[in-house]
N, C-alpha and C. Protein backbone atom coordinates (compact mmCIF):
# COMPACT_ATOMS: atom_id res chain seq x y z
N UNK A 1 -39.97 18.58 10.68
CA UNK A 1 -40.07 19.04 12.07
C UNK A 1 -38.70 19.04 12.74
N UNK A 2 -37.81 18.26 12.30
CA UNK A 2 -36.61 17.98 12.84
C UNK A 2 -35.65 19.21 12.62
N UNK A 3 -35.86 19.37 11.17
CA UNK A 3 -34.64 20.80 10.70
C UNK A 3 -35.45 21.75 11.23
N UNK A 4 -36.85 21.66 11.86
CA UNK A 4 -37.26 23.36 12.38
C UNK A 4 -36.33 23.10 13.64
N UNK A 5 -36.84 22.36 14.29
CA UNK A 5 -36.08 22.49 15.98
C UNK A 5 -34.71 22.65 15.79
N UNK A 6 -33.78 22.17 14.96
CA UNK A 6 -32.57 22.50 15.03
C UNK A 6 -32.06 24.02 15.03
N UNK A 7 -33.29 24.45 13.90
CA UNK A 7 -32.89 25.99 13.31
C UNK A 7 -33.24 26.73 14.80
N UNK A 8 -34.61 26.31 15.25
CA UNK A 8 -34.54 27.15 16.84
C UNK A 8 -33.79 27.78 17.44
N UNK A 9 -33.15 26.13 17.71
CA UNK A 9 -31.54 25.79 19.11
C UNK A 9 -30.66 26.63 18.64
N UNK A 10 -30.73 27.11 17.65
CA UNK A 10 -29.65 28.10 16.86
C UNK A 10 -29.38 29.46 17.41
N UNK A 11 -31.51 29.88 17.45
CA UNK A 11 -31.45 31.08 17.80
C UNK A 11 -30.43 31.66 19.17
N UNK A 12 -30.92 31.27 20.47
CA UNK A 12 -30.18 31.37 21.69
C UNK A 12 -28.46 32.22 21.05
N UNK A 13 -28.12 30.76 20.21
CA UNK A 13 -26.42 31.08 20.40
C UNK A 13 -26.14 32.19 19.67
N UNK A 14 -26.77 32.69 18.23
CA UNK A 14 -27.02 33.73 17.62
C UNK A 14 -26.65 35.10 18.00
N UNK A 15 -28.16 35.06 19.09
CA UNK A 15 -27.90 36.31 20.07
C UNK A 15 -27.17 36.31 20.85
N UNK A 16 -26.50 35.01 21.57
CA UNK A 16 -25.47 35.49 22.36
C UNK A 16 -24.18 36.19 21.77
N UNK A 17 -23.99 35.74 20.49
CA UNK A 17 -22.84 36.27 19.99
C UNK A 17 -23.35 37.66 19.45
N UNK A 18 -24.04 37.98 19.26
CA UNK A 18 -24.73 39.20 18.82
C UNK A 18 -24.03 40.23 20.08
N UNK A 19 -24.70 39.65 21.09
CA UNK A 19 -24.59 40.46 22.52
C UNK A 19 -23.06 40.71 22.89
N UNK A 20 -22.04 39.61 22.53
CA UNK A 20 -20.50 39.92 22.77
C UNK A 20 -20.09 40.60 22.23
N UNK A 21 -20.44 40.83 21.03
CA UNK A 21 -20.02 41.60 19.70
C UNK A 21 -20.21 43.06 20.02
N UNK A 22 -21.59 43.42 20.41
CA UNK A 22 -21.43 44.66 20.77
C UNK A 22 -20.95 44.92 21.90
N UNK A 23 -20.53 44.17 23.33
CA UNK A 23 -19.86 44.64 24.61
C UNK A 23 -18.34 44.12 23.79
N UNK A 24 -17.98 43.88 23.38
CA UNK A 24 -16.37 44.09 22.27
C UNK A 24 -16.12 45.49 21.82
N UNK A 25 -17.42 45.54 21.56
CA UNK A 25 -17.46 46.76 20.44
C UNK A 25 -17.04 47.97 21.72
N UNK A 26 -17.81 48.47 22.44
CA UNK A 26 -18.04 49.22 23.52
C UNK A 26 -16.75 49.30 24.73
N UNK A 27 -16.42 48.18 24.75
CA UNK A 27 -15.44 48.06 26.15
C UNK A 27 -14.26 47.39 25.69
N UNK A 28 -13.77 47.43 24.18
CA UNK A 28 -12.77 46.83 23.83
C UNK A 28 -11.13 47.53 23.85
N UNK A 29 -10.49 47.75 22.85
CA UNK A 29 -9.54 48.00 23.09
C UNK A 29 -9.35 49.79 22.70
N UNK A 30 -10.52 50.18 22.56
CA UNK A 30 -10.69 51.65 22.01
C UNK A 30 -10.52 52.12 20.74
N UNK A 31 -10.51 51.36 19.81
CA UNK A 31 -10.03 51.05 18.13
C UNK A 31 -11.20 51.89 17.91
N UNK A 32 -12.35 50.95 18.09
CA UNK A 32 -13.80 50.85 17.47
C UNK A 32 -14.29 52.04 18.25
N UNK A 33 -14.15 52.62 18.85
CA UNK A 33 -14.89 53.85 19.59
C UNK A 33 -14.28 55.11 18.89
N UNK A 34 -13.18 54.95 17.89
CA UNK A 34 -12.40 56.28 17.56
C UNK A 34 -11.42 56.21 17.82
N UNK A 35 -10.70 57.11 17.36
CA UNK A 35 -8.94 57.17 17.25
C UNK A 35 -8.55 57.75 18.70
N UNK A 36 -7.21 57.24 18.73
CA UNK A 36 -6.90 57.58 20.19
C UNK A 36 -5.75 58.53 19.19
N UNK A 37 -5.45 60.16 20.23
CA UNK A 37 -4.93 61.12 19.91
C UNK A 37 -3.38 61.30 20.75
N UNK A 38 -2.62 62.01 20.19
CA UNK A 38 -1.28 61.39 20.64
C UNK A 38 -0.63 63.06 20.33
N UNK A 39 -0.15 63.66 21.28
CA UNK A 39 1.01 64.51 21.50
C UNK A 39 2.85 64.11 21.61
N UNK A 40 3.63 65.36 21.01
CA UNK A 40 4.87 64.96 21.37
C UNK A 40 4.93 66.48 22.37
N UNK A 41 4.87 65.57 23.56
CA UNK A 41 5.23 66.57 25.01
C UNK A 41 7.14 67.01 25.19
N UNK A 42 7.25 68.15 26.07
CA UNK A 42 8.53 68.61 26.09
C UNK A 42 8.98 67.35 27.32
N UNK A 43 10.07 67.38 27.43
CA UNK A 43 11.11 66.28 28.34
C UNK A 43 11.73 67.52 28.96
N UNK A 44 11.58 67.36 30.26
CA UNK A 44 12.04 68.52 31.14
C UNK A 44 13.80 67.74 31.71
N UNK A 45 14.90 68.89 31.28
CA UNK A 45 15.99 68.32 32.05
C UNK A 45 16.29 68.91 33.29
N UNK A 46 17.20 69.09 34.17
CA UNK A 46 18.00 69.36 35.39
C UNK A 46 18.86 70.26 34.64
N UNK A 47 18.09 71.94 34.85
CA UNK A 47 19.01 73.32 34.65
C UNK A 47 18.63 74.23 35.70
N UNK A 48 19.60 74.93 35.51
CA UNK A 48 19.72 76.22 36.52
C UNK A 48 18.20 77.30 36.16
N UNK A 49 17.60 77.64 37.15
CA UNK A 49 16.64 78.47 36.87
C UNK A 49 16.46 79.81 35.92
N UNK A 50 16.01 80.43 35.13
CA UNK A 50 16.38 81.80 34.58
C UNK A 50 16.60 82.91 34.93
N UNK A 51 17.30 83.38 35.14
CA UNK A 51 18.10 84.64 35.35
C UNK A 51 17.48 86.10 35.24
N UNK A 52 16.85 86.49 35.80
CA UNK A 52 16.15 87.33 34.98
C UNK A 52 16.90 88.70 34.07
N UNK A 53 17.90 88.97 34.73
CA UNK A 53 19.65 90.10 34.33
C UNK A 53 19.88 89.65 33.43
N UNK A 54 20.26 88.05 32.81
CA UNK A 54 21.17 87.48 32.21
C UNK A 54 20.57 86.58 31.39
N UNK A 55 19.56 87.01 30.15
CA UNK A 55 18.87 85.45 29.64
C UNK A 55 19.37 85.82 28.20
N UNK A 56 19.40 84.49 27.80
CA UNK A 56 19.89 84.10 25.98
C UNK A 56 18.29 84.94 25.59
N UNK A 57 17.98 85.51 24.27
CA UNK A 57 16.89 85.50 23.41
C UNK A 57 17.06 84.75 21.92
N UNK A 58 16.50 83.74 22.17
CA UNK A 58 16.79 83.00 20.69
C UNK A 58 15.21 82.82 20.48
N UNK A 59 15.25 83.12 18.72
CA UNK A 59 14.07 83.07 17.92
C UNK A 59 13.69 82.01 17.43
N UNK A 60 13.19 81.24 17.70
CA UNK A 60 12.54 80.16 16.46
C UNK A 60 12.12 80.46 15.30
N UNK A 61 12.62 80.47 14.48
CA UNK A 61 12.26 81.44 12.90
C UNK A 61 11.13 80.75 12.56
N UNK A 62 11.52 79.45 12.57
CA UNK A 62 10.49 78.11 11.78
C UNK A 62 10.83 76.63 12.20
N UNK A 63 9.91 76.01 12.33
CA UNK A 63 10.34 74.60 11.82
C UNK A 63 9.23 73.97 10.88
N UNK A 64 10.13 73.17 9.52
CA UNK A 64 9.98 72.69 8.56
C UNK A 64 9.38 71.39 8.81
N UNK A 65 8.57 70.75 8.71
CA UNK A 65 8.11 69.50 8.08
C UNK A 65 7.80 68.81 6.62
N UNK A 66 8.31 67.20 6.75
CA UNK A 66 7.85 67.00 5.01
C UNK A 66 6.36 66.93 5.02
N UNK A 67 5.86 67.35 3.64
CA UNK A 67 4.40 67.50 3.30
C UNK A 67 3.78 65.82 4.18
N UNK A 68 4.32 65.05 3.70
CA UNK A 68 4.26 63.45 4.03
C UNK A 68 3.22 63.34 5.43
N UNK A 69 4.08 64.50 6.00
CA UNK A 69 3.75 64.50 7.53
C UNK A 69 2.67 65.57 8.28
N UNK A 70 2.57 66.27 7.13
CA UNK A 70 1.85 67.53 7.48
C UNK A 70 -0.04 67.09 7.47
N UNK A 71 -0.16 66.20 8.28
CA UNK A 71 -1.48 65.20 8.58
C UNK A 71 -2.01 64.89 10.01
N UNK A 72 -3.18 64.90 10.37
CA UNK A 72 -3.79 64.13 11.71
C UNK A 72 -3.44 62.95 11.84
N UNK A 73 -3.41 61.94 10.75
CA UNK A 73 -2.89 60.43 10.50
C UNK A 73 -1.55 59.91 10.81
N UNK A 74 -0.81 59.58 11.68
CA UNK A 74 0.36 59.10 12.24
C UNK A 74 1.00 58.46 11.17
N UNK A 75 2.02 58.95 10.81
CA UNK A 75 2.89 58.06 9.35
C UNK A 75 3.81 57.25 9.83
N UNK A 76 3.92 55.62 9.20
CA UNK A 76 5.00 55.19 9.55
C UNK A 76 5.28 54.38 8.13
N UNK A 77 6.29 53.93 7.87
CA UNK A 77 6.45 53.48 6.71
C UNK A 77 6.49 52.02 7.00
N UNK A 78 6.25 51.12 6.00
CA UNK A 78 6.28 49.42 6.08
C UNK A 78 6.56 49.06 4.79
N UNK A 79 7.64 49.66 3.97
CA UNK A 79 8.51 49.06 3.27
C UNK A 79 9.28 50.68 3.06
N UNK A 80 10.45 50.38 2.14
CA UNK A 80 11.35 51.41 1.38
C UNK A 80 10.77 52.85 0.82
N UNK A 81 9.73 52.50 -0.38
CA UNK A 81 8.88 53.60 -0.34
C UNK A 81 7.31 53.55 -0.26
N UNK A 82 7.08 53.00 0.40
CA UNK A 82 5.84 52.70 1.28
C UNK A 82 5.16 53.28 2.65
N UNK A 83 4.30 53.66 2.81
CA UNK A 83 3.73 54.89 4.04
C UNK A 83 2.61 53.95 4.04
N UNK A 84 2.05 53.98 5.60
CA UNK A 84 1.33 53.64 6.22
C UNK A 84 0.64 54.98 7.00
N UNK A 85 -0.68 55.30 7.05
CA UNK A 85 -1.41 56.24 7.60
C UNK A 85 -2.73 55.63 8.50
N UNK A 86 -2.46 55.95 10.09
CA UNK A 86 -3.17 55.43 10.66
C UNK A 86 -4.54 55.85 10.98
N UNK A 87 -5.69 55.63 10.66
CA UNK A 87 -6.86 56.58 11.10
C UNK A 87 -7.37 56.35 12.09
N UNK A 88 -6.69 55.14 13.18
CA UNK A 88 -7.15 55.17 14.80
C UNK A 88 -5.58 56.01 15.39
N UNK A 89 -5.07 56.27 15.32
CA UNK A 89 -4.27 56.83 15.74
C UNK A 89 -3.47 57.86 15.25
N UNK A 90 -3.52 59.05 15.75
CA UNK A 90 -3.54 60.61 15.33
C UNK A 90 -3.27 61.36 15.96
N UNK A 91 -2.20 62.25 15.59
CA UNK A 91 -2.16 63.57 16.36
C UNK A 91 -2.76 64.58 16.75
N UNK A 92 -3.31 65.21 18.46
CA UNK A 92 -3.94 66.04 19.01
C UNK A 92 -3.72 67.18 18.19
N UNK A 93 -3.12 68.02 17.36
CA UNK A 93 -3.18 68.87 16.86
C UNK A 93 -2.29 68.90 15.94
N UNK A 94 -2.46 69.92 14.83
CA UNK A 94 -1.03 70.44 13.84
C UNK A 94 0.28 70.10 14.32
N UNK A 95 1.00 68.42 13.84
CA UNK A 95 2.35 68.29 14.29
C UNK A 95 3.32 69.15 14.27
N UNK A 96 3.48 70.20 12.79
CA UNK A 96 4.36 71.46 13.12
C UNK A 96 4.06 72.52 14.42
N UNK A 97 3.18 72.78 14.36
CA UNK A 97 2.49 73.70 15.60
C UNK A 97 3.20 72.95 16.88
N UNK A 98 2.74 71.34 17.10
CA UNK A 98 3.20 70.85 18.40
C UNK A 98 4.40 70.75 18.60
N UNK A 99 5.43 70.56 16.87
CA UNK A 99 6.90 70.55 17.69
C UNK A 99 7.61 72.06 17.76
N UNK A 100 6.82 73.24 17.36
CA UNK A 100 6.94 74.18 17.49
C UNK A 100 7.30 74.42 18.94
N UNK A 101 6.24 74.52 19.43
CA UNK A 101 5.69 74.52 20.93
C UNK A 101 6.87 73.82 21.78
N UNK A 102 6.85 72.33 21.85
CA UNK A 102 7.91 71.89 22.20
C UNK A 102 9.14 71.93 22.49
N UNK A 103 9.52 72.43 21.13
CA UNK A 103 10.99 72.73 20.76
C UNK A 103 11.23 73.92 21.62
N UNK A 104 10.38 74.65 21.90
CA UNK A 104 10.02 76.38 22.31
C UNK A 104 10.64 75.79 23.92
N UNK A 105 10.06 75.05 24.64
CA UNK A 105 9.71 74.66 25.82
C UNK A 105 11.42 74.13 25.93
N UNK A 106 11.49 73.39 25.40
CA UNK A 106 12.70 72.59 25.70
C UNK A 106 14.03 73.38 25.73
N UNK A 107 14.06 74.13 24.45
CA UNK A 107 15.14 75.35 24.56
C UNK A 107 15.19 76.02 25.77
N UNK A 108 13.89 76.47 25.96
CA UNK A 108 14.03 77.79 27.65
C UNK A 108 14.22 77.01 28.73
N UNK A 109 14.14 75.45 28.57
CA UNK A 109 14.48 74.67 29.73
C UNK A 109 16.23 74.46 30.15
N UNK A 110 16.51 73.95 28.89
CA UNK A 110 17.76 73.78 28.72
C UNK A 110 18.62 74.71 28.32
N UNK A 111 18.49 76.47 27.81
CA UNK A 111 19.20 77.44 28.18
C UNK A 111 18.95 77.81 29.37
N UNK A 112 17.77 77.86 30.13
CA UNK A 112 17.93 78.97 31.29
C UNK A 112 17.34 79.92 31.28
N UNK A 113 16.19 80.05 30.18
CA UNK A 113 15.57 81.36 29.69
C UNK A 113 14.41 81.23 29.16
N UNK A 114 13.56 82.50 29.53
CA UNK A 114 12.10 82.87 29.23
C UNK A 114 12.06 82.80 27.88
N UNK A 115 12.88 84.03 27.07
CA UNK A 115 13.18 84.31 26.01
C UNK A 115 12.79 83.56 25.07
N UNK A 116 11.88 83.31 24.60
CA UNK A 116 12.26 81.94 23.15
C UNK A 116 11.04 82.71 22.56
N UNK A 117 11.34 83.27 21.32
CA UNK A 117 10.29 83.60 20.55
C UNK A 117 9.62 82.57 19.16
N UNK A 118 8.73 82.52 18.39
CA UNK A 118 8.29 81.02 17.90
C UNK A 118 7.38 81.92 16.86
N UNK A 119 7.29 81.58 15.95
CA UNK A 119 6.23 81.64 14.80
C UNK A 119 4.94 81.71 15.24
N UNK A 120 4.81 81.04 16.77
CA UNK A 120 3.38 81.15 17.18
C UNK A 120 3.14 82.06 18.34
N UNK A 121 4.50 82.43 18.75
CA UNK A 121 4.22 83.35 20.30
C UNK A 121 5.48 84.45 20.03
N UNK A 122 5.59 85.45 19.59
CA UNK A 122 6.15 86.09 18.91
C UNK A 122 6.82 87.02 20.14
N UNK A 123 8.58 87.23 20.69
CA UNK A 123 9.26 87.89 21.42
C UNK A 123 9.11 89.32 21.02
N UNK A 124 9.24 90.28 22.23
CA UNK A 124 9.47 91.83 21.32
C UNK A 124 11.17 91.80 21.52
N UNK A 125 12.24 91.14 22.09
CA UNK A 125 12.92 91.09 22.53
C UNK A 125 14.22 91.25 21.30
N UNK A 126 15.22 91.79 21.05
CA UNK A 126 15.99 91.23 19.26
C UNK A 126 17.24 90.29 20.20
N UNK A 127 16.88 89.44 18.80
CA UNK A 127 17.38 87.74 19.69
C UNK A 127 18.80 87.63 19.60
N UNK A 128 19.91 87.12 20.53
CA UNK A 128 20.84 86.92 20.42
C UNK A 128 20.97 86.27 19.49
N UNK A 129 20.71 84.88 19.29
CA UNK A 129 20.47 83.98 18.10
C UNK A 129 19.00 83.25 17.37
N UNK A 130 19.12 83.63 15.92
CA UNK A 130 18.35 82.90 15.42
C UNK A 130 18.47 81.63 14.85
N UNK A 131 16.78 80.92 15.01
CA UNK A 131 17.34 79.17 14.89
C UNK A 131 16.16 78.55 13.88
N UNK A 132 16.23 77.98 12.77
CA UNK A 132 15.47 77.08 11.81
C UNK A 132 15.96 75.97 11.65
N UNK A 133 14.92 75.29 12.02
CA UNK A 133 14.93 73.65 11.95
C UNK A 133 14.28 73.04 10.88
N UNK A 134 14.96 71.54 9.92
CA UNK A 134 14.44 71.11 9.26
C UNK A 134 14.43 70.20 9.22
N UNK A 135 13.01 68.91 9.34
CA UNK A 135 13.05 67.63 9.70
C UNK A 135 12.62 66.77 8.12
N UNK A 136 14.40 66.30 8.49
CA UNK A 136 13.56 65.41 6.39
C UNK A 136 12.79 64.02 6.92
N UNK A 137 13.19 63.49 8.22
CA UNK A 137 12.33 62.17 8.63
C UNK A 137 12.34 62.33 9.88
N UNK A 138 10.65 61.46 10.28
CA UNK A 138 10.32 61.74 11.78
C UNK A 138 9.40 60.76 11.63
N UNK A 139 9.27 59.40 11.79
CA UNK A 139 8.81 58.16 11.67
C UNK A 139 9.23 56.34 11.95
N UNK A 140 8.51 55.94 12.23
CA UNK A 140 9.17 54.17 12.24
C UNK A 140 9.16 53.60 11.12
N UNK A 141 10.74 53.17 11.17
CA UNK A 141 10.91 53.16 9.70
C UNK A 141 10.45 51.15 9.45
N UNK A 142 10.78 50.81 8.39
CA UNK A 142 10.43 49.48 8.15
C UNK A 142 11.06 48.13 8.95
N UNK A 143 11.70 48.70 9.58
CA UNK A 143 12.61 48.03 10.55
C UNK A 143 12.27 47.89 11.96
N UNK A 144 11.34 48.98 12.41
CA UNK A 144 10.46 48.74 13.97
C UNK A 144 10.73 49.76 14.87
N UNK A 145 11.81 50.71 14.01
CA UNK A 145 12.78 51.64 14.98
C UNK A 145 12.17 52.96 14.50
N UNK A 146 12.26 54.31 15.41
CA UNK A 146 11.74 55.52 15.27
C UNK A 146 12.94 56.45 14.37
N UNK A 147 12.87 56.95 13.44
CA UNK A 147 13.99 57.67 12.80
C UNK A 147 13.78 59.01 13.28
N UNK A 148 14.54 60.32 13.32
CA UNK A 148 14.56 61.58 13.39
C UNK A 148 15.64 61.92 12.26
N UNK A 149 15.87 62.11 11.53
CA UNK A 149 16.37 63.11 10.70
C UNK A 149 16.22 65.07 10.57
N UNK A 150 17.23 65.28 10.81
CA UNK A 150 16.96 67.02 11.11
C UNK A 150 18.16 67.89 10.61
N UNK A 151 18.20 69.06 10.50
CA UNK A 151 19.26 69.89 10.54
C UNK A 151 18.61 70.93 10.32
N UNK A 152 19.56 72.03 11.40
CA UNK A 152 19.21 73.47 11.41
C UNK A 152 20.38 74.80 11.26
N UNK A 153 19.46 75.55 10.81
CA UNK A 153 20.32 76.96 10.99
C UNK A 153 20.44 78.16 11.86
N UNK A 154 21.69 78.29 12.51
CA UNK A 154 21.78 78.49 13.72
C UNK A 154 22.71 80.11 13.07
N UNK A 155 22.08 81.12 13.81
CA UNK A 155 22.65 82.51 13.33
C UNK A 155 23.07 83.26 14.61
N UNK A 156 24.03 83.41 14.93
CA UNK A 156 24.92 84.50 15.58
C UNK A 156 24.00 85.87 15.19
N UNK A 157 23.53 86.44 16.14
CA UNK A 157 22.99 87.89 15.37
C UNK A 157 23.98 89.42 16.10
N UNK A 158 24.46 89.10 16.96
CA UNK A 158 25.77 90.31 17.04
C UNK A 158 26.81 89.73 16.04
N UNK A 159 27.57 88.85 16.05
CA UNK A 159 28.40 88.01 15.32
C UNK A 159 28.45 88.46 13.35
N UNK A 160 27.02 88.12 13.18
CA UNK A 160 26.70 88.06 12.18
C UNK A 160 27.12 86.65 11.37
N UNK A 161 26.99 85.58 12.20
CA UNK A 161 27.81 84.12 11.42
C UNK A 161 26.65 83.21 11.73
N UNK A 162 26.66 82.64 10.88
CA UNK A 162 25.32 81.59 10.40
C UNK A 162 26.40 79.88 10.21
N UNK A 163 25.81 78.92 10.96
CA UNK A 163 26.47 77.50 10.78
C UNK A 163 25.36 76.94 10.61
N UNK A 164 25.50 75.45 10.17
CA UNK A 164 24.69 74.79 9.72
C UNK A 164 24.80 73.43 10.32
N UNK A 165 24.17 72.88 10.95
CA UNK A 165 24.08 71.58 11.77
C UNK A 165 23.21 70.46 11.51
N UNK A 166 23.84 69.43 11.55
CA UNK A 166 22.76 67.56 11.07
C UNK A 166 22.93 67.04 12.23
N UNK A 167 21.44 66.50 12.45
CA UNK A 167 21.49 65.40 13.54
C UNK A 167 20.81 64.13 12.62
N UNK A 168 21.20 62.92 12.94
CA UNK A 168 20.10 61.72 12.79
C UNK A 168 20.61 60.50 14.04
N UNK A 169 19.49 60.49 14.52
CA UNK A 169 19.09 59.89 15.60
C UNK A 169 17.61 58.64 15.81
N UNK A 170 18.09 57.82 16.03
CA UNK A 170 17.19 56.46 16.38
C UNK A 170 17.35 56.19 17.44
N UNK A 171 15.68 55.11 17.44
CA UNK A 171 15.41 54.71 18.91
C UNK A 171 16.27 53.26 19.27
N UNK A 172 16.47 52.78 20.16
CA UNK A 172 17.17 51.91 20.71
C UNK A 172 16.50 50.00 19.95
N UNK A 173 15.18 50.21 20.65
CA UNK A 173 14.68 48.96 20.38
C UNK A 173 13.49 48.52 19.41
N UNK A 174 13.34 47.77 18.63
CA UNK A 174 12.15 47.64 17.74
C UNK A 174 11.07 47.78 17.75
N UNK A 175 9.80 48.09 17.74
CA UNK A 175 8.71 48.29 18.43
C UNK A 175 7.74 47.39 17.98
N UNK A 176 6.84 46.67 18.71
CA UNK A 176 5.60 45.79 18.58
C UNK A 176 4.31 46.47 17.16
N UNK A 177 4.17 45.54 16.35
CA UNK A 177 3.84 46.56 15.58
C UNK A 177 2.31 46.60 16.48
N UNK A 178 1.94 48.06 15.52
CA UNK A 178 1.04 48.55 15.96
C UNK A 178 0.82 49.51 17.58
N UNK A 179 2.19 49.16 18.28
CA UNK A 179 2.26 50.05 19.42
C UNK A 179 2.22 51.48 19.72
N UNK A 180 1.07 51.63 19.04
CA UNK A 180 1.83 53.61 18.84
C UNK A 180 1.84 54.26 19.98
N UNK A 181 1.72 53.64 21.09
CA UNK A 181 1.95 54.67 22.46
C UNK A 181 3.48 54.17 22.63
N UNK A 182 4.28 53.50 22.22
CA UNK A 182 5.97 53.02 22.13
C UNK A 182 6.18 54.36 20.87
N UNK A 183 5.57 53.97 19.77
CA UNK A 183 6.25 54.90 18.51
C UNK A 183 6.34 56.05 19.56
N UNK A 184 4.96 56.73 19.96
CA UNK A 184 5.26 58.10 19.85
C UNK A 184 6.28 58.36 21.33
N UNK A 185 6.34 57.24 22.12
CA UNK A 185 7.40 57.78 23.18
C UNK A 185 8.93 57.95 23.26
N UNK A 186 9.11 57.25 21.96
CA UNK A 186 10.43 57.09 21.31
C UNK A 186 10.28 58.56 20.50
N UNK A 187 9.39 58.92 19.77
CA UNK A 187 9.56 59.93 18.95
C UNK A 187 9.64 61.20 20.27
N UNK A 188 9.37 61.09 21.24
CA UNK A 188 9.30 62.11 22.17
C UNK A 188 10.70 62.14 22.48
N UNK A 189 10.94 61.16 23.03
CA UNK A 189 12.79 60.91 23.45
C UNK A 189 13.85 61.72 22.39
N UNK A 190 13.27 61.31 21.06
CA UNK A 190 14.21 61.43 20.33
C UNK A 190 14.17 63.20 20.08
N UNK A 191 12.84 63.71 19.65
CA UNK A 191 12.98 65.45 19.48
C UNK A 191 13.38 65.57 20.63
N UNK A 192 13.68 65.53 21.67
CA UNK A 192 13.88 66.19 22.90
C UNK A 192 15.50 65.83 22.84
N UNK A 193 16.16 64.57 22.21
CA UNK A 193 17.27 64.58 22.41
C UNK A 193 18.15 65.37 20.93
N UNK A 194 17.23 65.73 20.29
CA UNK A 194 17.48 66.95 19.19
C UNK A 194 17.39 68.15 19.77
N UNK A 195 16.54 68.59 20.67
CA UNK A 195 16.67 69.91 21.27
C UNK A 195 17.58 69.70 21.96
N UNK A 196 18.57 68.94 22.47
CA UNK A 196 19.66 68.90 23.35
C UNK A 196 20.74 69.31 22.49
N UNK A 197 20.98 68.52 21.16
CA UNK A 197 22.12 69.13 20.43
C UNK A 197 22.16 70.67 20.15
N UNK A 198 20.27 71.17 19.70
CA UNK A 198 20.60 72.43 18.93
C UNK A 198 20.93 73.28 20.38
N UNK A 199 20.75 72.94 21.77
CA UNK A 199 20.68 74.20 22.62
C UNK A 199 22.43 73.85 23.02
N UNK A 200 22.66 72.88 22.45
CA UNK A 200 24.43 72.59 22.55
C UNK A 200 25.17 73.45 21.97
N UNK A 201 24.33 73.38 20.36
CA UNK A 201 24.98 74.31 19.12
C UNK A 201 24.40 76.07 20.04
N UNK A 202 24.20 76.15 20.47
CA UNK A 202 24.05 78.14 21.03
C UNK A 202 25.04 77.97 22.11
N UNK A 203 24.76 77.03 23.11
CA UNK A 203 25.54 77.27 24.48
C UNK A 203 27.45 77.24 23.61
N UNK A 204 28.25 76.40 22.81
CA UNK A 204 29.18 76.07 22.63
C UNK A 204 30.11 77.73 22.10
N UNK A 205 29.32 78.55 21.53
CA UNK A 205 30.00 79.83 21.30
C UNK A 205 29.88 80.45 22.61
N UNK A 206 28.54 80.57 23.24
CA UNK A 206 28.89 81.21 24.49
C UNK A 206 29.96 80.84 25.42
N UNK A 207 29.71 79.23 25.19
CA UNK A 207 31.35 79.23 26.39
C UNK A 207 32.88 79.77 25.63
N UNK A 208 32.53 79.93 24.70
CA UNK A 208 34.10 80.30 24.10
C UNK A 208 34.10 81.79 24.42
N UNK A 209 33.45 82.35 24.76
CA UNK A 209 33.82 83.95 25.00
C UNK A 209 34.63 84.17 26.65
């Protein structure tokens, strides 16, 4: 009779934890409800408005991604050759598509111009310069920090002269693991401070004329 009543007194606490478990589940940190979805948005700078007489037309031919990356699953690495793929945390759409877009946005911000034609929104306009980008890394590397690795090809099209340009660029401070609203705001900072060099690499011949 003794071990029944004990087993009883049990029940109560049972269900109470039963009952936390699912308001955890429901009102917790949003893990358990599904992946939270994550964009890399354009970074708007301080330029002169567009011209409508006087605008650059530069093409976005392409931008390249590694296969690695070509995923809904947020990649970050946690050793040397080691990848981590997150399935609560994921990109709102096709990452090439979004830094397409981006890159698109950021250029016409920071030239001054409508003009920007893209693999996905196609100019009738024939472009002063054409531009292909290629990203060999775009991730937090094992160290806590956001890497960008890139270089593009940048074409003179009256000119007829083609140069070739490297950026690699990191974020400042280590990140908490598991922070991916830090990863991806660093990864935002950082393409946006890559679209600053490549709209550097077009503006730097124009001022020489």
């Amino acid at each position: 009779m003794m071990n029944k009543a004990r087993s009883d007194s049990f029940i109560p606490v049972i269900m109470l934890l039963l009952f936390c478990s699912l308001v955890t589940g429901c009102f917790g940190d949003g893990t358990k409800n599904g992946p939270h979805y994550y964009l890399v948005d354009p970074v708007v700078v301080d330029a002169p408005e567009p011209d409508a007489e006087n605008q650059l037309a530069v093409e976005l031919v392409d931008l390249n991604i590694p296969q690695y990356l070509q995923r809904f699953q947020i990649v970050t690495r946690d050793g040397e050759n080691r990848l981590q793929l997150s399935e609560n945390n994921q990109w709102g759409e096709n990452l090439r598509k979004n830094l397409i877009r981006t890159l698109a946005f950021n250029l016409a911000n920071r030239l001054s111009t409508n003009d920007i034609g893209t693999p996905l929104d196609r100019s009738a306009s024939v472009p002063d310069y054409r531009v292909q980008v290629y990203i060999g890394k775009f991730e937090l590397d094992p160290n806590g920090k956001v890497i960008l690795v890139a270089r593009w090809q940048l074409t003179n099209v009256e000119a007829q002269e083609t140069g070739m340009f490297h950026a690699s660029l990191q974020s400042n401070d280590p990140i908490k693991t598991g922070d991916y609203d830090q990863i991806v705001a660093d990864m935002q900072d950082l393409f946006a401070g890559l679209c600053d060099k490549i709209a550097a690499s077009i503006v730097a011949p124009e001022d020489d004329r």
